[in-house]
N, C-alpha and C. Protein backbone atom coordinates (compact mmCIF):
# COMPACT_ATOMS: atom_id res chain seq x y z
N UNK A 1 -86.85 -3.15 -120.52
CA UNK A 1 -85.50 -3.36 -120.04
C UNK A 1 -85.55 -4.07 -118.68
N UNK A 2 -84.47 -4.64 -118.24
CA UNK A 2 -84.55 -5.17 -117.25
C UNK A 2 -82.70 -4.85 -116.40
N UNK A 3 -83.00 -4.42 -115.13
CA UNK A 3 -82.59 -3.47 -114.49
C UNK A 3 -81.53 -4.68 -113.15
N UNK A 4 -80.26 -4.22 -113.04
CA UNK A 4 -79.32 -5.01 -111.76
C UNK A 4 -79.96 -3.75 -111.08
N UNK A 5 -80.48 -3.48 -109.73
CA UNK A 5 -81.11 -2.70 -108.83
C UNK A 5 -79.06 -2.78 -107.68
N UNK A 6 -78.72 -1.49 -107.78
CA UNK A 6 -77.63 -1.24 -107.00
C UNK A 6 -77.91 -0.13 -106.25
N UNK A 7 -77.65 -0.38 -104.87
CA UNK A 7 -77.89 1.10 -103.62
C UNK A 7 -76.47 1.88 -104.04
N UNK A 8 -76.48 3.32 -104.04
CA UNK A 8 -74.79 3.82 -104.33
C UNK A 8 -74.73 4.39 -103.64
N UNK A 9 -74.15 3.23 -102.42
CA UNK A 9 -73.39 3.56 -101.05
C UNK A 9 -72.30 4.21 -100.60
N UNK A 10 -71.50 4.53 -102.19
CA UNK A 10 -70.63 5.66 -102.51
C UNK A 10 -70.98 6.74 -102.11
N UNK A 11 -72.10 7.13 -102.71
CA UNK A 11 -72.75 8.56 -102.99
C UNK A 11 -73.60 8.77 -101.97
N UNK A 12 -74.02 8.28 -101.22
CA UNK A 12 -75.05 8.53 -99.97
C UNK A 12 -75.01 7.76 -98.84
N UNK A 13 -75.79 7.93 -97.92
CA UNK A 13 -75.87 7.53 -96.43
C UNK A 13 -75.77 5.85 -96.83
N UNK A 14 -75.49 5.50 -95.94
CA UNK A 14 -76.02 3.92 -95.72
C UNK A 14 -76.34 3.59 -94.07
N UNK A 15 -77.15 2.69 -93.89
CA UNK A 15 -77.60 2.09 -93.00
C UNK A 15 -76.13 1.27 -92.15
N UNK A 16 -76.34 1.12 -90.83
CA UNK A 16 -75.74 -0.42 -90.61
C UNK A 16 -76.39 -0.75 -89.17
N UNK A 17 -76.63 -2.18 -88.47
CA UNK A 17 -77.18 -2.50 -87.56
C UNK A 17 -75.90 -1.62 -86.37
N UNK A 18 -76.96 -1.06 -85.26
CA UNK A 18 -76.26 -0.91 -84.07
C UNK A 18 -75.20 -1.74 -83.43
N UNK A 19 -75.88 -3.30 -83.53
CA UNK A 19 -75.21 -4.33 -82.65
C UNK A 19 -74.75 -4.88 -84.20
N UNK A 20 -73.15 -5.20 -83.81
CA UNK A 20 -72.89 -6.74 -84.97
C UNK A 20 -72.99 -7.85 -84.61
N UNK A 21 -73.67 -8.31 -83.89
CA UNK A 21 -74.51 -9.53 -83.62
C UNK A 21 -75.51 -9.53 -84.83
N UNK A 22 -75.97 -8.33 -84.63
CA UNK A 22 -77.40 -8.54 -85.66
C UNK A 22 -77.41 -9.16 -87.01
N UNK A 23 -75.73 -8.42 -87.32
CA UNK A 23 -75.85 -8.98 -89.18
C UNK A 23 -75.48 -10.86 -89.37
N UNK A 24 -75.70 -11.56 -88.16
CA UNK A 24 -75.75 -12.96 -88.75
C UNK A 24 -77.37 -12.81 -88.66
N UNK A 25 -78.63 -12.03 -88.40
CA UNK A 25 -79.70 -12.33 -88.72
C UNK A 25 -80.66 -12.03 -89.91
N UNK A 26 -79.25 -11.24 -90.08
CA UNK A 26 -80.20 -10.38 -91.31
C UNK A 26 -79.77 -10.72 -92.65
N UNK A 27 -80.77 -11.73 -93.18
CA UNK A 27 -80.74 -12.02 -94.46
C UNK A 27 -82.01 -12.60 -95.34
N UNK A 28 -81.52 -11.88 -96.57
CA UNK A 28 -82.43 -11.34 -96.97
C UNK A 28 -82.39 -12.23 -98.84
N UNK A 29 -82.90 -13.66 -98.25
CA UNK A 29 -82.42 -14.64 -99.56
C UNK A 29 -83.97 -15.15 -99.91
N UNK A 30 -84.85 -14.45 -100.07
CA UNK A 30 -86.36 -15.09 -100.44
C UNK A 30 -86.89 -15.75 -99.59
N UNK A 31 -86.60 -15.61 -98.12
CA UNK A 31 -87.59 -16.29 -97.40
C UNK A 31 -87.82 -15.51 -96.43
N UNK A 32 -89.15 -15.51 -95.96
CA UNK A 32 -89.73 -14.47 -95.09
C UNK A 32 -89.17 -14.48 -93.92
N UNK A 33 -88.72 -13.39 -93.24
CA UNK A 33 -88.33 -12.96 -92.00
C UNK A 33 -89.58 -13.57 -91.10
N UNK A 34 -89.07 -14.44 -90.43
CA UNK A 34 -90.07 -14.91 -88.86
C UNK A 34 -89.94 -14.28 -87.73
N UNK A 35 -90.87 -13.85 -86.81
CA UNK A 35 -90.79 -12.94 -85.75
C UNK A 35 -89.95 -11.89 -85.87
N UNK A 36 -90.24 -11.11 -87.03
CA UNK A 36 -89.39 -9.85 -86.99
C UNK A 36 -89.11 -9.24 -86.22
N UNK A 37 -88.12 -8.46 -85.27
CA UNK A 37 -87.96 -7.95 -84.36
C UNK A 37 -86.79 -6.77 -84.59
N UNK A 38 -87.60 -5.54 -85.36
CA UNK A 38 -86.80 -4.31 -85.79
C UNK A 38 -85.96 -4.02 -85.22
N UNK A 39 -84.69 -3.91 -86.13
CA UNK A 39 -83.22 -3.72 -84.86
C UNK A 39 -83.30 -2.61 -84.82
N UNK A 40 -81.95 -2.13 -84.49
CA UNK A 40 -81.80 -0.53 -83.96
C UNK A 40 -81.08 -0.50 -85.33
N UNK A 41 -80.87 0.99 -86.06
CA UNK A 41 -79.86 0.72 -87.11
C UNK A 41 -79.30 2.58 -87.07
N UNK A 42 -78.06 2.74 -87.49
CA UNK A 42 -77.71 3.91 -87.51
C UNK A 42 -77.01 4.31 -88.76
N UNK A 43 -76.77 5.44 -89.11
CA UNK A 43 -76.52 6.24 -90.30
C UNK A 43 -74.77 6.11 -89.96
N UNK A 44 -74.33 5.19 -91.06
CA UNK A 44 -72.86 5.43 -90.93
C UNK A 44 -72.18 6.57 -91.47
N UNK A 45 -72.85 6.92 -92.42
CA UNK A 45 -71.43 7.85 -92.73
C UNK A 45 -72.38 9.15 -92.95
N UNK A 46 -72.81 9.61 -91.67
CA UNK A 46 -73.88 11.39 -92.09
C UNK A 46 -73.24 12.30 -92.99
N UNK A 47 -71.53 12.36 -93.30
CA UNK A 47 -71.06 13.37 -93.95
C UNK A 47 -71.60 13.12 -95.41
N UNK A 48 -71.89 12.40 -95.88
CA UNK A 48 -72.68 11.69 -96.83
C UNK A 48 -73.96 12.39 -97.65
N UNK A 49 -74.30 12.74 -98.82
CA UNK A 49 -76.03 13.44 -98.95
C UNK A 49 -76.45 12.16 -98.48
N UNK A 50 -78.32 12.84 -98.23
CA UNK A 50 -79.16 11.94 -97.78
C UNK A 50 -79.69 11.53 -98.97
N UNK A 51 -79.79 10.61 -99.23
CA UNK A 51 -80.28 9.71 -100.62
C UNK A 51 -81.69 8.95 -99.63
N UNK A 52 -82.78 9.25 -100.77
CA UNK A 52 -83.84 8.30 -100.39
C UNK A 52 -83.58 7.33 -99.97
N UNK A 53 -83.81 6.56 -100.65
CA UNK A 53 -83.04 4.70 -100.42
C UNK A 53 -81.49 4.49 -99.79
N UNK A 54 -81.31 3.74 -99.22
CA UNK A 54 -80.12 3.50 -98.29
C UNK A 54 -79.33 1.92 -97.99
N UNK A 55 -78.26 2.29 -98.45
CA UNK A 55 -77.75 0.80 -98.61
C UNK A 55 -77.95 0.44 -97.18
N UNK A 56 -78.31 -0.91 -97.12
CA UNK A 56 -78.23 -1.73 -95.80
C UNK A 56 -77.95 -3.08 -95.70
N UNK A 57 -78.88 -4.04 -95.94
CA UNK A 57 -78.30 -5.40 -96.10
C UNK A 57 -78.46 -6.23 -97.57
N UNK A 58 -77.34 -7.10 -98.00
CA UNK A 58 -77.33 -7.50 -99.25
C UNK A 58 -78.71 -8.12 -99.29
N UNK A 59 -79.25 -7.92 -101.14
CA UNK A 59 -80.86 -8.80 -100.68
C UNK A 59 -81.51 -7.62 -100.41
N UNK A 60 -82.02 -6.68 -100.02
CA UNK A 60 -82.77 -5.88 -99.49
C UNK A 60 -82.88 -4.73 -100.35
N UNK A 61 -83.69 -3.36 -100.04
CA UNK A 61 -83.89 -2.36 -100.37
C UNK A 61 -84.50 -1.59 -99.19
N UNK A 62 -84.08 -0.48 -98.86
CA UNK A 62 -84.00 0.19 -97.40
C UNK A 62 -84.94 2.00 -98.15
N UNK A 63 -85.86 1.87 -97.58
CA UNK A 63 -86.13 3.19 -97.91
C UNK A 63 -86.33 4.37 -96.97
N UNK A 64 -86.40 5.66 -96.93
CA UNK A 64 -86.75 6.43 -95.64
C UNK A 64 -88.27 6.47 -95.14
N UNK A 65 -88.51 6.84 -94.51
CA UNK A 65 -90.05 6.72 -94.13
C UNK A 65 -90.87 7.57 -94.77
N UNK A 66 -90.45 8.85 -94.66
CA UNK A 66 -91.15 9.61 -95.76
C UNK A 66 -91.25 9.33 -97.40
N UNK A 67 -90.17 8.57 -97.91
CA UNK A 67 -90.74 7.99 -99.55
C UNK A 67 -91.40 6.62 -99.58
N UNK A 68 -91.43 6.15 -98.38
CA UNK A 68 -92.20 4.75 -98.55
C UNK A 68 -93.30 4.75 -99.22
N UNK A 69 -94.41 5.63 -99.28
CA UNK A 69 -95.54 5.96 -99.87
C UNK A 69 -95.42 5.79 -101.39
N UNK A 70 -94.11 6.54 -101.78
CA UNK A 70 -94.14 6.61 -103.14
C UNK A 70 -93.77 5.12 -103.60
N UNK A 71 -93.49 4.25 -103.01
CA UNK A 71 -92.65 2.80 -103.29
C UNK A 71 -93.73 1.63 -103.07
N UNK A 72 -94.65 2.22 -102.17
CA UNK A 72 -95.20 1.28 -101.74
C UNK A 72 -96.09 -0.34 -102.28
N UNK A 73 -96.63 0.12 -103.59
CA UNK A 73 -97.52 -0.96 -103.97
C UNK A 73 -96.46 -1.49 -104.46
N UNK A 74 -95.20 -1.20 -105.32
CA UNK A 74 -94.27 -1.93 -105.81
C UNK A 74 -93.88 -3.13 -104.34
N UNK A 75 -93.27 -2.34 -103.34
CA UNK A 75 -92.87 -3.08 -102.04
C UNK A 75 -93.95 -4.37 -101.93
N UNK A 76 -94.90 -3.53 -101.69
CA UNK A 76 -95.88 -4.88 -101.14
C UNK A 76 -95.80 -5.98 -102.38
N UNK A 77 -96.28 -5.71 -103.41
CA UNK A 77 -96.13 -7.09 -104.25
C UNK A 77 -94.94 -7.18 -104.54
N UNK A 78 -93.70 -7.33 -104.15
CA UNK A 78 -92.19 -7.75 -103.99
C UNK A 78 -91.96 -8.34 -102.73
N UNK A 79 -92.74 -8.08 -101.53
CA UNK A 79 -92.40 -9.07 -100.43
C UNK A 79 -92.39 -8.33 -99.18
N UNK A 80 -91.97 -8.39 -98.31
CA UNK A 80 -92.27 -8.09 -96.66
C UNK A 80 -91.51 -6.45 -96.58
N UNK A 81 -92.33 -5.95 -95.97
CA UNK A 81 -91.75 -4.39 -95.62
C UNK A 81 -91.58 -4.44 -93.96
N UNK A 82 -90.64 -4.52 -93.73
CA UNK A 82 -90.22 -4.70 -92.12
C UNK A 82 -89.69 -3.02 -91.79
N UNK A 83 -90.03 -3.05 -90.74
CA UNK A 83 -89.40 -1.74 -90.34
C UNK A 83 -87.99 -1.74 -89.64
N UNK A 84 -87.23 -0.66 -89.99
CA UNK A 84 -85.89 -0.59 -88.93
C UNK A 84 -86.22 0.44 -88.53
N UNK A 85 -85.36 0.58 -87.06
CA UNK A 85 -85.78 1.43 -86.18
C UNK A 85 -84.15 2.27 -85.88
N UNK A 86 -84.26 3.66 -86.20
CA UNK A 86 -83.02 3.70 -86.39
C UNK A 86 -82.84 5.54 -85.01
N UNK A 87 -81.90 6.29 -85.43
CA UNK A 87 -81.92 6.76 -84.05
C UNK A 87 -82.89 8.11 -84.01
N UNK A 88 -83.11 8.90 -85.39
CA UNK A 88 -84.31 10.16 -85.36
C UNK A 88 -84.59 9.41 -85.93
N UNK A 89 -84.99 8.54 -86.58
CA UNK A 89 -86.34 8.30 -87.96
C UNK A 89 -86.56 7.02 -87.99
N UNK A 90 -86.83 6.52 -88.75
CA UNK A 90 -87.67 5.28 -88.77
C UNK A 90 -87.79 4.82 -90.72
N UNK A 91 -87.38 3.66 -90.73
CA UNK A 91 -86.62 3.24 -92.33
C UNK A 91 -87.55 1.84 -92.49
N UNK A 92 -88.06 1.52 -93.24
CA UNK A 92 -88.68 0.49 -94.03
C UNK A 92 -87.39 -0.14 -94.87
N UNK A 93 -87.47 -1.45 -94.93
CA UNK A 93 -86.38 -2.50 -95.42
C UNK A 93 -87.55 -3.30 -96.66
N UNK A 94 -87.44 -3.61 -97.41
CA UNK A 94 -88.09 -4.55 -98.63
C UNK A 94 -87.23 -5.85 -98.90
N UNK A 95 -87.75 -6.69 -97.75
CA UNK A 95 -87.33 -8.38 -97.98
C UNK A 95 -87.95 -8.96 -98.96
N UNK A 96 -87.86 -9.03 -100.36
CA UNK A 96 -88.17 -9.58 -101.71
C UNK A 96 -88.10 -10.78 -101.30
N UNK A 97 -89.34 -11.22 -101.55
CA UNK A 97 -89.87 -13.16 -101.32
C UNK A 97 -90.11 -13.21 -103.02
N UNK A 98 -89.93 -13.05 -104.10
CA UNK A 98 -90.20 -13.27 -105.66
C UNK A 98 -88.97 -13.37 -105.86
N UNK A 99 -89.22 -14.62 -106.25
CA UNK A 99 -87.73 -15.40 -106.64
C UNK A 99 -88.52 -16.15 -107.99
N UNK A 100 -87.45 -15.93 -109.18
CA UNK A 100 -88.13 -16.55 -110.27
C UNK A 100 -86.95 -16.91 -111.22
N UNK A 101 -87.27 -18.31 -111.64
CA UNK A 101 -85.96 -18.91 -112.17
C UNK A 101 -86.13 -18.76 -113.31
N UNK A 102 -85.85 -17.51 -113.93
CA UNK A 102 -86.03 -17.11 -115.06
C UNK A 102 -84.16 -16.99 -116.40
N UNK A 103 -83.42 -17.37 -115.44
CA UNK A 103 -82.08 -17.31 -116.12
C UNK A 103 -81.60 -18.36 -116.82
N UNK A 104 -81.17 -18.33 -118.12
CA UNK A 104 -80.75 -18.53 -119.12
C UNK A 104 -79.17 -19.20 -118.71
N UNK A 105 -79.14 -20.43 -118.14
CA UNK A 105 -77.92 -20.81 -117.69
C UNK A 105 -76.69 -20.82 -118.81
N UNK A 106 -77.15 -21.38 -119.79
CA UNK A 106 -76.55 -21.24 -120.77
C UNK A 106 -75.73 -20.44 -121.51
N UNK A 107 -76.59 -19.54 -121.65
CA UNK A 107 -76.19 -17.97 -122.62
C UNK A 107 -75.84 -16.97 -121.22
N UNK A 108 -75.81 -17.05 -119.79
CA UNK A 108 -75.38 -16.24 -118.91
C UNK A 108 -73.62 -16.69 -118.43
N UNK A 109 -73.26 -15.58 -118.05
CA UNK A 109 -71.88 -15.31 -117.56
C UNK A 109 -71.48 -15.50 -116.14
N UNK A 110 -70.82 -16.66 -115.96
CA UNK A 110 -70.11 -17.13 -114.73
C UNK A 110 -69.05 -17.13 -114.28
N UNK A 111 -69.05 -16.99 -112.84
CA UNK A 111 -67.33 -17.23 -112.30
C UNK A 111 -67.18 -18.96 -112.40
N UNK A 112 -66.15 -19.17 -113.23
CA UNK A 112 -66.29 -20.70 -113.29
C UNK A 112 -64.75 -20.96 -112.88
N UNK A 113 -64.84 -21.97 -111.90
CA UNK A 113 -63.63 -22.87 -111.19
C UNK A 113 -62.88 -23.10 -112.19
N UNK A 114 -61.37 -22.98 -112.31
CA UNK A 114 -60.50 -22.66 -113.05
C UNK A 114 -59.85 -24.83 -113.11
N UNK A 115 -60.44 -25.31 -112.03
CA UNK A 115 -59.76 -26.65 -112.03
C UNK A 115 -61.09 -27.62 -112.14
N UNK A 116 -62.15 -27.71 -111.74
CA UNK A 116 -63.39 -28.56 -111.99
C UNK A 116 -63.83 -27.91 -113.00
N UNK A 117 -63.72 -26.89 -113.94
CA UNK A 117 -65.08 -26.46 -114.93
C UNK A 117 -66.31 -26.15 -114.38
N UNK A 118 -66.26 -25.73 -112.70
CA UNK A 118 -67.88 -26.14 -112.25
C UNK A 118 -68.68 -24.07 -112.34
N UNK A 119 -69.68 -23.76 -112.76
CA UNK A 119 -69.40 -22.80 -112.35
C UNK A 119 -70.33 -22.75 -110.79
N UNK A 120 -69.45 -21.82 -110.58
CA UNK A 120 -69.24 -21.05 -109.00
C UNK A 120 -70.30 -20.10 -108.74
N UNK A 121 -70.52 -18.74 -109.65
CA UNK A 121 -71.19 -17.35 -109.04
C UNK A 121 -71.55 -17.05 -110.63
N UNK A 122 -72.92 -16.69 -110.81
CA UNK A 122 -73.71 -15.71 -111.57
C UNK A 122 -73.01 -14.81 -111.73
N UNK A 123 -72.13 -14.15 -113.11
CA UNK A 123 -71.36 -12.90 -113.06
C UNK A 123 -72.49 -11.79 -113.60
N UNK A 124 -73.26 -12.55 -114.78
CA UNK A 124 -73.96 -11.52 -115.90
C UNK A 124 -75.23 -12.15 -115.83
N UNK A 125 -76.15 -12.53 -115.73
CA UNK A 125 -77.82 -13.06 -115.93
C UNK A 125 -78.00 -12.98 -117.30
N UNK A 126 -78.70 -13.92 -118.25
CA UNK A 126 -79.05 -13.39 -119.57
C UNK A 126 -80.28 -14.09 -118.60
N UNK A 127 -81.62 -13.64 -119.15
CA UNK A 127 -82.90 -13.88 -118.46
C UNK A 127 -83.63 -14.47 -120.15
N UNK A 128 -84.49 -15.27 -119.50
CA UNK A 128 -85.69 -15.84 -120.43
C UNK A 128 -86.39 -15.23 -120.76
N UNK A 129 -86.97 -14.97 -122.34
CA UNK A 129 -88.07 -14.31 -123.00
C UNK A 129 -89.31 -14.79 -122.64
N UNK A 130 -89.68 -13.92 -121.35
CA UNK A 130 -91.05 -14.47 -121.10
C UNK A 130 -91.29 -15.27 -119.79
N UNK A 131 -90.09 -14.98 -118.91
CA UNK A 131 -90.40 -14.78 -117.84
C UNK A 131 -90.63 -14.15 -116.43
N UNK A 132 -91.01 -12.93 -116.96
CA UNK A 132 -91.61 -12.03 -116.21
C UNK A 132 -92.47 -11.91 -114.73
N UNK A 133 -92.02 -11.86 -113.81
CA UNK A 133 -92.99 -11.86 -112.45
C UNK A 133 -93.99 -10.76 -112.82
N UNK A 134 -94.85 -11.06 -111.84
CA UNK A 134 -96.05 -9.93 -111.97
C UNK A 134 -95.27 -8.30 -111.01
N UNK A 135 -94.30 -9.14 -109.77
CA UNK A 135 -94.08 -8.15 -109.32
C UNK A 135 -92.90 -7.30 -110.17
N UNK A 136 -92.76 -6.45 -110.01
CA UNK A 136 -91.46 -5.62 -111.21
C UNK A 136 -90.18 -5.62 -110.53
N UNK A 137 -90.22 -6.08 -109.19
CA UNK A 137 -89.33 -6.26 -108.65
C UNK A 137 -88.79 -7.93 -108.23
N UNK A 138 -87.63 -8.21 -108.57
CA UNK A 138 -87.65 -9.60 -107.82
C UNK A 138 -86.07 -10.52 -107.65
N UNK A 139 -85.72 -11.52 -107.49
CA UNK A 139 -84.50 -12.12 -107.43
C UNK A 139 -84.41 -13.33 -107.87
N UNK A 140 -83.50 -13.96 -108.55
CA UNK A 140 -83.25 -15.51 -109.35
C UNK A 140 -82.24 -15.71 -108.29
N UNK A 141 -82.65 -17.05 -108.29
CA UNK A 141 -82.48 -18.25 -106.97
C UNK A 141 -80.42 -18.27 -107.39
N UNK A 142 -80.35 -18.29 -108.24
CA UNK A 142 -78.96 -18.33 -108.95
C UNK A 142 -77.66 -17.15 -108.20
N UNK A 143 -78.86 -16.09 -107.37
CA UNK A 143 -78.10 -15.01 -106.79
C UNK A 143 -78.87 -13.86 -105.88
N UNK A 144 -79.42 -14.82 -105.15
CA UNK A 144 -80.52 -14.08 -104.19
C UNK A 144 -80.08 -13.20 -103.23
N UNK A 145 -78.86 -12.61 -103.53
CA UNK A 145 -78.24 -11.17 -103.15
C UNK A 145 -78.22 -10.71 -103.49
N UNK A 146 -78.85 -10.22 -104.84
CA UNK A 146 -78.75 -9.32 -106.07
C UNK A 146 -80.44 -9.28 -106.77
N UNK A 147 -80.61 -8.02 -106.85
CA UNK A 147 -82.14 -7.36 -106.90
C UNK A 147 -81.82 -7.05 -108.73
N UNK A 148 -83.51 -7.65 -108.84
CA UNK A 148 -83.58 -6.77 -110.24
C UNK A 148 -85.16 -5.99 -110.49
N UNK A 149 -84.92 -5.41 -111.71
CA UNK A 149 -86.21 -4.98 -111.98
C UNK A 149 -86.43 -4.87 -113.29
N UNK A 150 -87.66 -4.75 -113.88
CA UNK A 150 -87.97 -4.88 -114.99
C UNK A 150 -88.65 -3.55 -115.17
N UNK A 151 -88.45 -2.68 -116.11
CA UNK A 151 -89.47 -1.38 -116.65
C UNK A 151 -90.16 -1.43 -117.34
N UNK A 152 -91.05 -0.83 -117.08
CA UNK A 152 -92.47 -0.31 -117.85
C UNK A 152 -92.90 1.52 -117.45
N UNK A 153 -93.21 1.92 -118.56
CA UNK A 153 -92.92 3.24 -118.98
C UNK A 153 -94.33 3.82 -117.80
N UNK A 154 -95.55 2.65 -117.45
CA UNK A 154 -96.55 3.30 -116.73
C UNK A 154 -96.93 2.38 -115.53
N UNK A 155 -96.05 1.80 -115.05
CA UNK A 155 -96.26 0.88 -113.66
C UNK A 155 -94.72 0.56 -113.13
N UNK A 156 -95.23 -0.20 -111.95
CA UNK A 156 -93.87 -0.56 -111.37
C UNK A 156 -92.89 0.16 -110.65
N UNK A 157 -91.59 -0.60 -109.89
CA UNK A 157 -90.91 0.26 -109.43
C UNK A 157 -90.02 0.94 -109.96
N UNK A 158 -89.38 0.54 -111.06
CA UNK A 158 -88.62 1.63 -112.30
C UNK A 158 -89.32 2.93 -112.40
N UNK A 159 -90.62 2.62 -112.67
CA UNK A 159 -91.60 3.84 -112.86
C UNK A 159 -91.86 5.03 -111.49
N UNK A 160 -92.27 4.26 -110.34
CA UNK A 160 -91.85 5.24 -109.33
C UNK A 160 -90.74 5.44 -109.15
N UNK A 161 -89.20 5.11 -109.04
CA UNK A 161 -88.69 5.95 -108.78
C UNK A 161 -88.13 6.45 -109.51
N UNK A 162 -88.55 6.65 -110.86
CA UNK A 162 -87.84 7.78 -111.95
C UNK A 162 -89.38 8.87 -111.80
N UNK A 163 -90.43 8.76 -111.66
CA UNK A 163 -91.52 9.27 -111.78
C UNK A 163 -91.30 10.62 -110.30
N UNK A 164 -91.16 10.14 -109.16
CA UNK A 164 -91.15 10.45 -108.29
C UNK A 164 -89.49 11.10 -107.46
N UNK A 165 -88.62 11.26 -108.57
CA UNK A 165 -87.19 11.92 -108.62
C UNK A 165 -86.65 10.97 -107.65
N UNK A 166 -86.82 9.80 -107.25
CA UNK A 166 -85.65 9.08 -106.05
C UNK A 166 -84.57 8.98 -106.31
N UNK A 167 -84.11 9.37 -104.99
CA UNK A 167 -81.80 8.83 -104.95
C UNK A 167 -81.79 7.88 -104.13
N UNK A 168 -80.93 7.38 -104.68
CA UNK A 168 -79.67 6.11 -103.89
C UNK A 168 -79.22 5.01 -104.37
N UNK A 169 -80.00 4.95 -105.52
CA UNK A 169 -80.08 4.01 -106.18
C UNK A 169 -79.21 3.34 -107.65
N UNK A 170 -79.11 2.96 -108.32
CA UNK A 170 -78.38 3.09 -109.77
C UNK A 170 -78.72 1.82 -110.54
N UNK A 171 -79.29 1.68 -111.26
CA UNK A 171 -79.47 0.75 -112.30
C UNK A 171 -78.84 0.29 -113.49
N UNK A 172 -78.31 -0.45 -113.46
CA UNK A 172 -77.50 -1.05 -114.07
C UNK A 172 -78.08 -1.92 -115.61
N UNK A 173 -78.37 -1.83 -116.87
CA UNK A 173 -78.67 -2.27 -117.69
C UNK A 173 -78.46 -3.90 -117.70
N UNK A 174 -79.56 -4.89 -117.14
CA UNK A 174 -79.39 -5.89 -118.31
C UNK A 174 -79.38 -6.52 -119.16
N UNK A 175 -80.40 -6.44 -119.63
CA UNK A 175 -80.99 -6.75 -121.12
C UNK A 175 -82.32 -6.09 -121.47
N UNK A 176 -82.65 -6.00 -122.78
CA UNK A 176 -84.20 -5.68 -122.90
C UNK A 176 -84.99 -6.95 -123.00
N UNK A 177 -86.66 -6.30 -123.10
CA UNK A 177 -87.38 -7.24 -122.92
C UNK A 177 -88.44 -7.74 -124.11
């Protein structure tokens, strides 16, 4: 199967930068963060459960410090683990550099301009048979604000975090594989 990766910022804490200056720096579209320089970030809404993972910036995946371990080899072969620095603890961010143009322009679902015919925004992905990243995690260039993943019953990040009970998260069905 292959997985829309959604933080449910409903249901749990989320992240946000201290300063709003910060969020014109923080983005998180397949290209590596240069001179990273960990912001400050704070827990908006504490009345909130604490969910492992934590919404923060579109593009990203925010984990707590204590489950990073369980995430980790997935993280690393998905792309840069930057740290945020937040006010008790300390949060790992996953800037996904695997970008793979694996979508099915054709047979996928668009917001299409109602007066040019042009389309506009990726609504639905139908993905290519057989194009699979090595990492299980990754993003198509078509919508590099939007995380996916692919499962496998004995690797990967589907696998840790159903293996390893994680919250915050919600997966969204897109197709099988």
């Amino acid at each position: 199967m292959i997985y829309k990766i959604i933080a449910a910022s409903n249901d749990y804490q989320r992240l946000v930068a201290e300063y709003d200056a910060l969020w014109k720096q923080l983005r998180f579209d397949c290209r590596p963060q240069v001179d990273w320089n960990p912001p400050k970030v704070r827990i908006f809404d504490p009345t909130k459960p604490v969910g492992d993972f934590l919404s923060f910036a579109a593009g990203s995946l925010t984990v707590r410090d204590e489950k990073l371990n369980a995430v980790r080899t997935s993280f690393e072969m998905a792309g840069e683990i930057l740290k945020l620095d937040g006010q008790d603890a300390t949060y790992w961010c996953l800037n996904v550099l695997i970008c793979v143009n694996g979508v099915d322009e054709d047979a996928s679902e668009w917001l299409v301009d109602s007066k040019s015919g042009k389309k506009i925004t990726l609504k639905r992905p139908v993905f290519r048979r057989g194009f699979l990243a090595e990492s299980s995690i990754f993003k198509v260039p078509q919508q590099p604000g939007s995380l996916y993943v692919w499962e496998d019953e004995n690797e990967g990040f589907f696998h840790e975090y159903q293996t390893n009970k994680l919250t915050g998260l919600r997966f969204e069905t897109m197709q099988e594989v």
